[in-house]
C-alpha atoms as a PDB file:
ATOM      1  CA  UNK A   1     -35.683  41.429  23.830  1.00  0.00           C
ATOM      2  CA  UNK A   2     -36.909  38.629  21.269  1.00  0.00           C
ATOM      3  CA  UNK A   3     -35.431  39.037  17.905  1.00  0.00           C
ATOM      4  CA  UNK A   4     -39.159  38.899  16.035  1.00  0.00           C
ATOM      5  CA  UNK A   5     -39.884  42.242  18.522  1.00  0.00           C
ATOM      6  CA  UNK A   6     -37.263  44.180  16.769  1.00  0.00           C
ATOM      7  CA  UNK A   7     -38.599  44.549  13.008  1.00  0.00           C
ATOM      8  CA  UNK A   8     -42.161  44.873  14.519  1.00  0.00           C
ATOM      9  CA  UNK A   9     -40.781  47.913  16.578  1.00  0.00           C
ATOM     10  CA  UNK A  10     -39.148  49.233  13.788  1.00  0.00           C
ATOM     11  CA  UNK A  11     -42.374  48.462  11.384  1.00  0.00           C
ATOM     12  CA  UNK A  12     -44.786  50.158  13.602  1.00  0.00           C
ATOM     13  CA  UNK A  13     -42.613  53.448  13.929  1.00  0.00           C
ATOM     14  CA  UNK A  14     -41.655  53.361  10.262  1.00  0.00           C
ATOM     15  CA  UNK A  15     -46.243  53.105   9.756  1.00  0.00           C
ATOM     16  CA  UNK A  16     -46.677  56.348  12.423  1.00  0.00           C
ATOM     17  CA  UNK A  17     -43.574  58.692  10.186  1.00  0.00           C
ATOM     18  CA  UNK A  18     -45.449  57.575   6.820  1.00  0.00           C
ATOM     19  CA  UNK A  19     -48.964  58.753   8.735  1.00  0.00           C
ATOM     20  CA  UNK A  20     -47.111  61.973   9.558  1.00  0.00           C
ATOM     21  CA  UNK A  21     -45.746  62.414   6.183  1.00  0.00           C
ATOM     22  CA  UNK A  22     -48.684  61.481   4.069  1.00  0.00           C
ATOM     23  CA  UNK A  23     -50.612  64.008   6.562  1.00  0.00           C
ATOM     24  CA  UNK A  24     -48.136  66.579   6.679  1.00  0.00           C
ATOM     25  CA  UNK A  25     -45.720  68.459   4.982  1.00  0.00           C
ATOM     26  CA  UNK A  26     -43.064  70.658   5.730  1.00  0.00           C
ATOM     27  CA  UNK A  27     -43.633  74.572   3.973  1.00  0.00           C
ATOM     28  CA  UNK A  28     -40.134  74.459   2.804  1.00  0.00           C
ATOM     29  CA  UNK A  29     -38.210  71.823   1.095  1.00  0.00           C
ATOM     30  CA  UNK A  30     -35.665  72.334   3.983  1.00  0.00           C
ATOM     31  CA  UNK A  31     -38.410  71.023   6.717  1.00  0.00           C
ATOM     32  CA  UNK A  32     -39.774  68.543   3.877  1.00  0.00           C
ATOM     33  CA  UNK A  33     -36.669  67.096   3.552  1.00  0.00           C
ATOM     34  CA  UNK A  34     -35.712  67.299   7.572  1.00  0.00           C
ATOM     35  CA  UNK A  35     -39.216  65.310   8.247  1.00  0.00           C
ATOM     36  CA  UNK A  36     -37.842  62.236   6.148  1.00  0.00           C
ATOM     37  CA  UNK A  37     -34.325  62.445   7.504  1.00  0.00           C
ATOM     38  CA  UNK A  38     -35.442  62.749  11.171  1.00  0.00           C
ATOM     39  CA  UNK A  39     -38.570  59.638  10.540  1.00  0.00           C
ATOM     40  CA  UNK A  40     -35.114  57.789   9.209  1.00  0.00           C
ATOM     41  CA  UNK A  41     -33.245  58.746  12.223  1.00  0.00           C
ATOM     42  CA  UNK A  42     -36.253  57.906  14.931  1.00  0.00           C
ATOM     43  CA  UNK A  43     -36.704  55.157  13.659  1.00  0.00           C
ATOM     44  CA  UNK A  44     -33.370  53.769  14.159  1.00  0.00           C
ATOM     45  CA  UNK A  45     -32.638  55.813  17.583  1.00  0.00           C
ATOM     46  CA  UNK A  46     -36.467  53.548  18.739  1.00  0.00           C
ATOM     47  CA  UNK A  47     -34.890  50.586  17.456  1.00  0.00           C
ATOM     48  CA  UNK A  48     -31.486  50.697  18.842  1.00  0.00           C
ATOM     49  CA  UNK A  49     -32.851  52.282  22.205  1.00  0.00           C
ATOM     50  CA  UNK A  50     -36.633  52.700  22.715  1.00  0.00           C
ATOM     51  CA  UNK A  51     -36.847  54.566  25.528  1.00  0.00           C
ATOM     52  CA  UNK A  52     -34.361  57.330  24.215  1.00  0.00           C
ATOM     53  CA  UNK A  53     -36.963  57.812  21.629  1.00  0.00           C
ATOM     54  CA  UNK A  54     -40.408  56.861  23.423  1.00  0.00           C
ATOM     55  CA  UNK A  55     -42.189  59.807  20.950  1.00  0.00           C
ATOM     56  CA  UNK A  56     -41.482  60.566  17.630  1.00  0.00           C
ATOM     57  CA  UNK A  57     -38.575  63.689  17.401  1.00  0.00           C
ATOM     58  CA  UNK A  58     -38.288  65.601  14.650  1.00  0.00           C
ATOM     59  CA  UNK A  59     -34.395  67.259  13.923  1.00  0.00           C
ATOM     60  CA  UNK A  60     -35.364  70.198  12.151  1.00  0.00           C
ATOM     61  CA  UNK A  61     -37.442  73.066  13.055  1.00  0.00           C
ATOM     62  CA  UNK A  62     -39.583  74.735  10.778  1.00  0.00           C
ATOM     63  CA  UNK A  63     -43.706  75.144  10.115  1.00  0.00           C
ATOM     64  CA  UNK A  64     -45.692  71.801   9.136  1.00  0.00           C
ATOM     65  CA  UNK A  65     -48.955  72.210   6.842  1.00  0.00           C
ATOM     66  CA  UNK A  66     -52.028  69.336   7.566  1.00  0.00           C
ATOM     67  CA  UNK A  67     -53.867  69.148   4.830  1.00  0.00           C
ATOM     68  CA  UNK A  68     -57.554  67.673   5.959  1.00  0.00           C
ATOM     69  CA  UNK A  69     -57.476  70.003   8.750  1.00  0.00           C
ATOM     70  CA  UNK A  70     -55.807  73.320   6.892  1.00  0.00           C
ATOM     71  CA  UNK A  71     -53.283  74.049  10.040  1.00  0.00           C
ATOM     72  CA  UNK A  72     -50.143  75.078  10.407  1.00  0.00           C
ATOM     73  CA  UNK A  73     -47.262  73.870  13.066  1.00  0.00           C
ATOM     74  CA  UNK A  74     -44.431  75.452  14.415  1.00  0.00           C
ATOM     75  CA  UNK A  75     -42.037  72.583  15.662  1.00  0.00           C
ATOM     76  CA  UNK A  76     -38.854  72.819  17.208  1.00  0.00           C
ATOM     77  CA  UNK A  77     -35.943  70.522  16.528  1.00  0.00           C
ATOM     78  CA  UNK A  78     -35.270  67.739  18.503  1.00  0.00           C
ATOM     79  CA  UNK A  79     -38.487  67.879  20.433  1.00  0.00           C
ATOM     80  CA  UNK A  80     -41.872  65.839  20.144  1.00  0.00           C
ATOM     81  CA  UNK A  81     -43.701  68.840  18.971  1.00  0.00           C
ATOM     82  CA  UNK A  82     -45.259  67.025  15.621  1.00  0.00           C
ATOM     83  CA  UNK A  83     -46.508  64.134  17.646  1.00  0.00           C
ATOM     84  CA  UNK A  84     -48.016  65.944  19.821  1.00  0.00           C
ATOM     85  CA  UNK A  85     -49.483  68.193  17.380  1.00  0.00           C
ATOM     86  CA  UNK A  86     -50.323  65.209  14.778  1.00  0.00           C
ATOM     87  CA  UNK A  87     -54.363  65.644  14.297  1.00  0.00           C
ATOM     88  CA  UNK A  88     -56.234  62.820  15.558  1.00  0.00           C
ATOM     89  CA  UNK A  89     -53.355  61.043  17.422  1.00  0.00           C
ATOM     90  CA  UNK A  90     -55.917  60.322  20.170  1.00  0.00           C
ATOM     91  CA  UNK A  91     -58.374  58.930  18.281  1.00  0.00           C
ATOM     92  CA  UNK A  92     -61.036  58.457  20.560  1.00  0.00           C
ATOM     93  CA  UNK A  93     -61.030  62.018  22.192  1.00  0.00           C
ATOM     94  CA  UNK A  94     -60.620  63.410  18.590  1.00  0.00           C
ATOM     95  CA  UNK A  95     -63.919  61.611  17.672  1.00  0.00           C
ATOM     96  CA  UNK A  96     -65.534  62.784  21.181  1.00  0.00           C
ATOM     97  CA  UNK A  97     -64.808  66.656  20.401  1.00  0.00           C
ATOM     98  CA  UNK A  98     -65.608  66.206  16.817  1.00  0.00           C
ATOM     99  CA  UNK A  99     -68.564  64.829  17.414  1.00  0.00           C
ATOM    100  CA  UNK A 100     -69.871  67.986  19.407  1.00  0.00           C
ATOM    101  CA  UNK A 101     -68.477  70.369  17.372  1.00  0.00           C
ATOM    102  CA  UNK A 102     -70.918  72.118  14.809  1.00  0.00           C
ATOM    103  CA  UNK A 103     -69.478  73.806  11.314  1.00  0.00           C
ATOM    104  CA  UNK A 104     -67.273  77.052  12.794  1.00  0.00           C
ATOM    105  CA  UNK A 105     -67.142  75.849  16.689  1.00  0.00           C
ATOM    106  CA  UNK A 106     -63.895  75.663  18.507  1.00  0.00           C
ATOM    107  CA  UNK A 107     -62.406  73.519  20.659  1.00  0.00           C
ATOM    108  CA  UNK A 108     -59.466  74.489  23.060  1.00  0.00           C
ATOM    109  CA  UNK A 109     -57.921  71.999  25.197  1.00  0.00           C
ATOM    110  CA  UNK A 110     -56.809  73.424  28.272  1.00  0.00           C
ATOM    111  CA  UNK A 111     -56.157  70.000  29.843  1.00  0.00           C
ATOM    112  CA  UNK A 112     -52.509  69.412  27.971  1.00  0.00           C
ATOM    113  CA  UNK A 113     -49.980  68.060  29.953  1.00  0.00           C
ATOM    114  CA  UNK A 114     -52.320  68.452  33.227  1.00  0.00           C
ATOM    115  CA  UNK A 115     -50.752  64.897  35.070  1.00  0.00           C
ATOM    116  CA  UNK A 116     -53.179  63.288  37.745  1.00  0.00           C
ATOM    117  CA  UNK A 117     -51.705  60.966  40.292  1.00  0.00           C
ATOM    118  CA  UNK A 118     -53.856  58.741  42.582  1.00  0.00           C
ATOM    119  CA  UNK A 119     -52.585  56.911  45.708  1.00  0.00           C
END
């Protein structure tokens, strides 16, 4: 591992937690405060060991509120939940289905964790 690697790592998770938290916020000040504490504690866990913490965890559970899309979250504690949950994290499908969608159409995507494998 080259030393220049390890405050980009640590840069680029610290950029996806302040995405999360200028996006998101936790309903309580219990899972407001848990959201800093556990981008804090990813952060370090990525840079210490990165494939311990491959996707953002959060360590508390509680309900998340987006803002620009008016949701609400349910994530459990020490799981991935938020970044899989995070709006537009795959920003080229998001744009794709948002692009087709009219004012009061809904998408569901049926295709989560659906794994293809070719030989």
């Amino acid at each position: 591992m080259k030393i220049l690697s390890i405050p980009r790592r640590l840069l680029g998770r610290f950029r996806f937690w302040l995405r999360i938290l200028k996006q998101g916020r936790g309903t309580t000040l219990k899972m407001q405060l848990g959201l800093i504490v556990s981008s804090i504690i990813d952060s370090f866990a990525y840079l210490i060991y990165p494939p311990l913490a491959l996707s953002p965890k959060v360590y508390v559970s509680g309900i998340v509120y987006f803002k620009n899309y008016s949701v609400y979250f349910f994530v459990r504690r020490f799981t991935d939940d938020l970044y899989n949950v995070m709006p537009g994290r795959e920003g080229d499908a998001n744009e794709l289905v948002l692009k087709c969608l009219s004012e009061g159409d809904v998408f569901i995507d049926v295709g989560a964790n659906v794994v293809t494998t070719q030989f």
